[in-house]
C-alpha atoms as a PDB file:
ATOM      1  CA  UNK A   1      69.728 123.148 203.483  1.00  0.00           C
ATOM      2  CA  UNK A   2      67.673 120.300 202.085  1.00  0.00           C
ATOM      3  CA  UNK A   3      64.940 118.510 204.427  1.00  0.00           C
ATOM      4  CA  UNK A   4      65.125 114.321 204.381  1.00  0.00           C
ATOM      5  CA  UNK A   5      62.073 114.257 202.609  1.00  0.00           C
ATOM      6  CA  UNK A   6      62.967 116.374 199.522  1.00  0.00           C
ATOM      7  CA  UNK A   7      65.708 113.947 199.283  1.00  0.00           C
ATOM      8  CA  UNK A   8      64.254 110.946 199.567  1.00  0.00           C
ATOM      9  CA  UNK A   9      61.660 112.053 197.246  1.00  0.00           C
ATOM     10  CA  UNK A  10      65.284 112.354 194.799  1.00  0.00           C
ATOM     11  CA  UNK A  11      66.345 109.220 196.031  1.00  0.00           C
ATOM     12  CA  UNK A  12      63.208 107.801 194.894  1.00  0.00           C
ATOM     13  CA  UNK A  13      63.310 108.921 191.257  1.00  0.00           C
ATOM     14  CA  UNK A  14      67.344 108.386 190.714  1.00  0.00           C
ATOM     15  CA  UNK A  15      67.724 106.845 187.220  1.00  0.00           C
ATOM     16  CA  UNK A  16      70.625 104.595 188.067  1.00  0.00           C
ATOM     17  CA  UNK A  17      71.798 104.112 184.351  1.00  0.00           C
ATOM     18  CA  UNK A  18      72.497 107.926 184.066  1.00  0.00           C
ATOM     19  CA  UNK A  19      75.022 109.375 185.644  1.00  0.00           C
ATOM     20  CA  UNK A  20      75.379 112.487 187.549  1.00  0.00           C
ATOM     21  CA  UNK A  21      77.010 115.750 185.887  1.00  0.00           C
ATOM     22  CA  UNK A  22      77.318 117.898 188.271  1.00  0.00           C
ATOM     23  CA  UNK A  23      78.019 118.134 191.683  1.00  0.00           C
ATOM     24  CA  UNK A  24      74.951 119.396 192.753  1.00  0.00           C
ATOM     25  CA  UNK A  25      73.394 116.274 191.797  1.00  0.00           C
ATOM     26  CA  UNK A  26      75.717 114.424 194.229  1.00  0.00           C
ATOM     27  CA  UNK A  27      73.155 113.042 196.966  1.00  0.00           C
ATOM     28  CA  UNK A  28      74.593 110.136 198.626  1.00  0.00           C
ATOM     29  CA  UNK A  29      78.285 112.835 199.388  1.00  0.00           C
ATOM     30  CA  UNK A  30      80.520 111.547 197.345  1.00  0.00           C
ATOM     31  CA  UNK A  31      81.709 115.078 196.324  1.00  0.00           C
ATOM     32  CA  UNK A  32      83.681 115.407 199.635  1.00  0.00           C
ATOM     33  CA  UNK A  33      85.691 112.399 198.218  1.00  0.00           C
ATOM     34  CA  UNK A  34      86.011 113.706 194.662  1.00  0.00           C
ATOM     35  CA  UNK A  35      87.416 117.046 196.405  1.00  0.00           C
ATOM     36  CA  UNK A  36      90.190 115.094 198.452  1.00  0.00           C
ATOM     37  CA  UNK A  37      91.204 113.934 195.024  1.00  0.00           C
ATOM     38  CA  UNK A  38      91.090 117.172 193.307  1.00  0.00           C
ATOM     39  CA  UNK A  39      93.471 119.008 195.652  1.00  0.00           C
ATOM     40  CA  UNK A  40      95.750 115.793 195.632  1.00  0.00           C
ATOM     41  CA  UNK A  41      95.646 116.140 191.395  1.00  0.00           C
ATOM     42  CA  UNK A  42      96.264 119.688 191.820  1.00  0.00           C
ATOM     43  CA  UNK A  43      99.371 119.710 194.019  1.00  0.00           C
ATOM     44  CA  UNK A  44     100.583 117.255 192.705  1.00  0.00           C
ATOM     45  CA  UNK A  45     104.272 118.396 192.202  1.00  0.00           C
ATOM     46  CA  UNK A  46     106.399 115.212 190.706  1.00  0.00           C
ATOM     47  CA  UNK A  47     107.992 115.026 187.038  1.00  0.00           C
ATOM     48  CA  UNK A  48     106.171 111.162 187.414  1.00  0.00           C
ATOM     49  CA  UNK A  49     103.502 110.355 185.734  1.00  0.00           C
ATOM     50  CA  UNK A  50     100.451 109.849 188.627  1.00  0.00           C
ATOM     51  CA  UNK A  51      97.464 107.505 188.002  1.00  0.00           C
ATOM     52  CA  UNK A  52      94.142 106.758 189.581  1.00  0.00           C
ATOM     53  CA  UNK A  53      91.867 103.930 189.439  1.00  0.00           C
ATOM     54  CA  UNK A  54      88.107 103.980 190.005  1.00  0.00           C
ATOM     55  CA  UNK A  55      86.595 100.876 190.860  1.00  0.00           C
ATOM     56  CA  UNK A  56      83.253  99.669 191.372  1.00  0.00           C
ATOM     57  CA  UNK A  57      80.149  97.533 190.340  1.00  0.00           C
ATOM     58  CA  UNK A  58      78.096  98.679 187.450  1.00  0.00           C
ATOM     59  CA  UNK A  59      76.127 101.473 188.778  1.00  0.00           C
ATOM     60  CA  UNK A  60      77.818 102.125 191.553  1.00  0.00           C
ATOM     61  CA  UNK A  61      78.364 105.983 190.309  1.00  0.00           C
ATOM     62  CA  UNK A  62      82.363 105.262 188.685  1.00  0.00           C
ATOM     63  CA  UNK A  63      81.470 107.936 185.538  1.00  0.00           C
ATOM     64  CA  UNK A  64      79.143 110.051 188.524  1.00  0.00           C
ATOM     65  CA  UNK A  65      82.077 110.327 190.710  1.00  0.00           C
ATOM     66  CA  UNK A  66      84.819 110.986 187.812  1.00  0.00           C
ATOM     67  CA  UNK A  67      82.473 113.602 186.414  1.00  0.00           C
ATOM     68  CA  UNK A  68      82.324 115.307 190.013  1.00  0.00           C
ATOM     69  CA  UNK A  69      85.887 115.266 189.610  1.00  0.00           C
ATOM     70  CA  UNK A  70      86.629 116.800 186.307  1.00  0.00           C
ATOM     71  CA  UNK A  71      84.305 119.384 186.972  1.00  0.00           C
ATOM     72  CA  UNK A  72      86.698 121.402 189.098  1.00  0.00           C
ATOM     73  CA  UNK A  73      89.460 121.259 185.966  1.00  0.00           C
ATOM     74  CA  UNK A  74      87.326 122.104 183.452  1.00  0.00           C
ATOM     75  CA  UNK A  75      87.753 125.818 183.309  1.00  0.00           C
ATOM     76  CA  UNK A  76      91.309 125.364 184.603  1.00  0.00           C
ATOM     77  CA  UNK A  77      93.674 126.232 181.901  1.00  0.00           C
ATOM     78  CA  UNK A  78      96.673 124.030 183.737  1.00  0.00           C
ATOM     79  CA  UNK A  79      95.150 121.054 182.835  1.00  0.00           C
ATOM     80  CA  UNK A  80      94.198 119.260 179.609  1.00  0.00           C
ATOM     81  CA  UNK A  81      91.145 116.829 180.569  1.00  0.00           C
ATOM     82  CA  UNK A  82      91.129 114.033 177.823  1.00  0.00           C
ATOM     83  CA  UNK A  83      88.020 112.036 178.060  1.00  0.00           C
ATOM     84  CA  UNK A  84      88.538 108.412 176.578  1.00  0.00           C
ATOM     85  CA  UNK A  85      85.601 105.476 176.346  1.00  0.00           C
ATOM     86  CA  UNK A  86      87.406 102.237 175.274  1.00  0.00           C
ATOM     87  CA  UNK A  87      84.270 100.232 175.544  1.00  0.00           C
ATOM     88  CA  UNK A  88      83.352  99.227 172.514  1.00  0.00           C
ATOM     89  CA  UNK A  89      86.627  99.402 170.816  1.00  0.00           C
ATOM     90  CA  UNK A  90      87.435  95.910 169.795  1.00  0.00           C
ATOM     91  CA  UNK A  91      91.224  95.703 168.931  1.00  0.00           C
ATOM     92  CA  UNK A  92      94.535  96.235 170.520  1.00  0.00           C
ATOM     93  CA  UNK A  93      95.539  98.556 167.255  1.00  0.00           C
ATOM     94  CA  UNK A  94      92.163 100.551 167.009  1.00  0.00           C
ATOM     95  CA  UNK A  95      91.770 100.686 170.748  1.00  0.00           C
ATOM     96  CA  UNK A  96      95.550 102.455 170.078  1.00  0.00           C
ATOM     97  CA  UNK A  97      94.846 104.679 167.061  1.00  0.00           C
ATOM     98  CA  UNK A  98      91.276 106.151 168.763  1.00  0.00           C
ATOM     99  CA  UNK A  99      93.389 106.850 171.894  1.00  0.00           C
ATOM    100  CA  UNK A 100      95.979 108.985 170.559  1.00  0.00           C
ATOM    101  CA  UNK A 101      93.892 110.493 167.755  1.00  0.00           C
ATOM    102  CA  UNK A 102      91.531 111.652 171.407  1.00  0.00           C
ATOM    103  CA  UNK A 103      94.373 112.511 172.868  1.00  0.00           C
ATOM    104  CA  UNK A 104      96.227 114.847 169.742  1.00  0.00           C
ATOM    105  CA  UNK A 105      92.735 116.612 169.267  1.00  0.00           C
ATOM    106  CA  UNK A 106      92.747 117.809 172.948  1.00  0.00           C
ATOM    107  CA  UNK A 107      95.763 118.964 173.330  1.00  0.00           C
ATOM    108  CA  UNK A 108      96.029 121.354 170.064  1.00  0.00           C
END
């Protein structure tokens, strides 16, 4: 187990504008939260459609937290993980077109 020091000497060097990968990385236990939400994805039994939001401040760890997430479905062959960055998209029709060309070249 990791001593306080070792991770405040982390603490210290975080580079907020880069987000975690992994969930080893995870050092302020946010992984415990991206868990609940794994196991609710994963039994999740309905014909419905289910969606999540992730909200917070920029750099509050959003893209750390969804990346702790995705990394228990990414050897998973029941699920299709389509990863989709809208931000610098500029039209309704583009903004369209990029999303379902992303989502047709994951799911071949």
């Amino acid at each position: 187990m990791e001593n306080n020091q070792n991770k405040q000497e982390k603490l210290e060097s975080v580079n907020i504008d880069k987000p975690i990968e992994k969930k080893e990385e995870d050092l302020f236990g946010r992984n415990s939260v991206a868990e609940q939400l794994n196991t609710i994805i994963k039994n999740y039994k309905e014909e419905d459609s289910i969606t999540f939001g992730i909200i917070g401040d920029w750099g509050s760890g959003k893209t750390s937290f969804v990346n702790m997430t995705l990394e228990d479905f990414k050897d998973d062959e029941n699920f299709i993980i389509v990863k989709f960055n809208p931000w610098n998209i500029s039209t309704r029709k583009k903004l369209i077109s990029d999303f379902f060309t992303t989502l047709a070249k994951e799911i071949r």
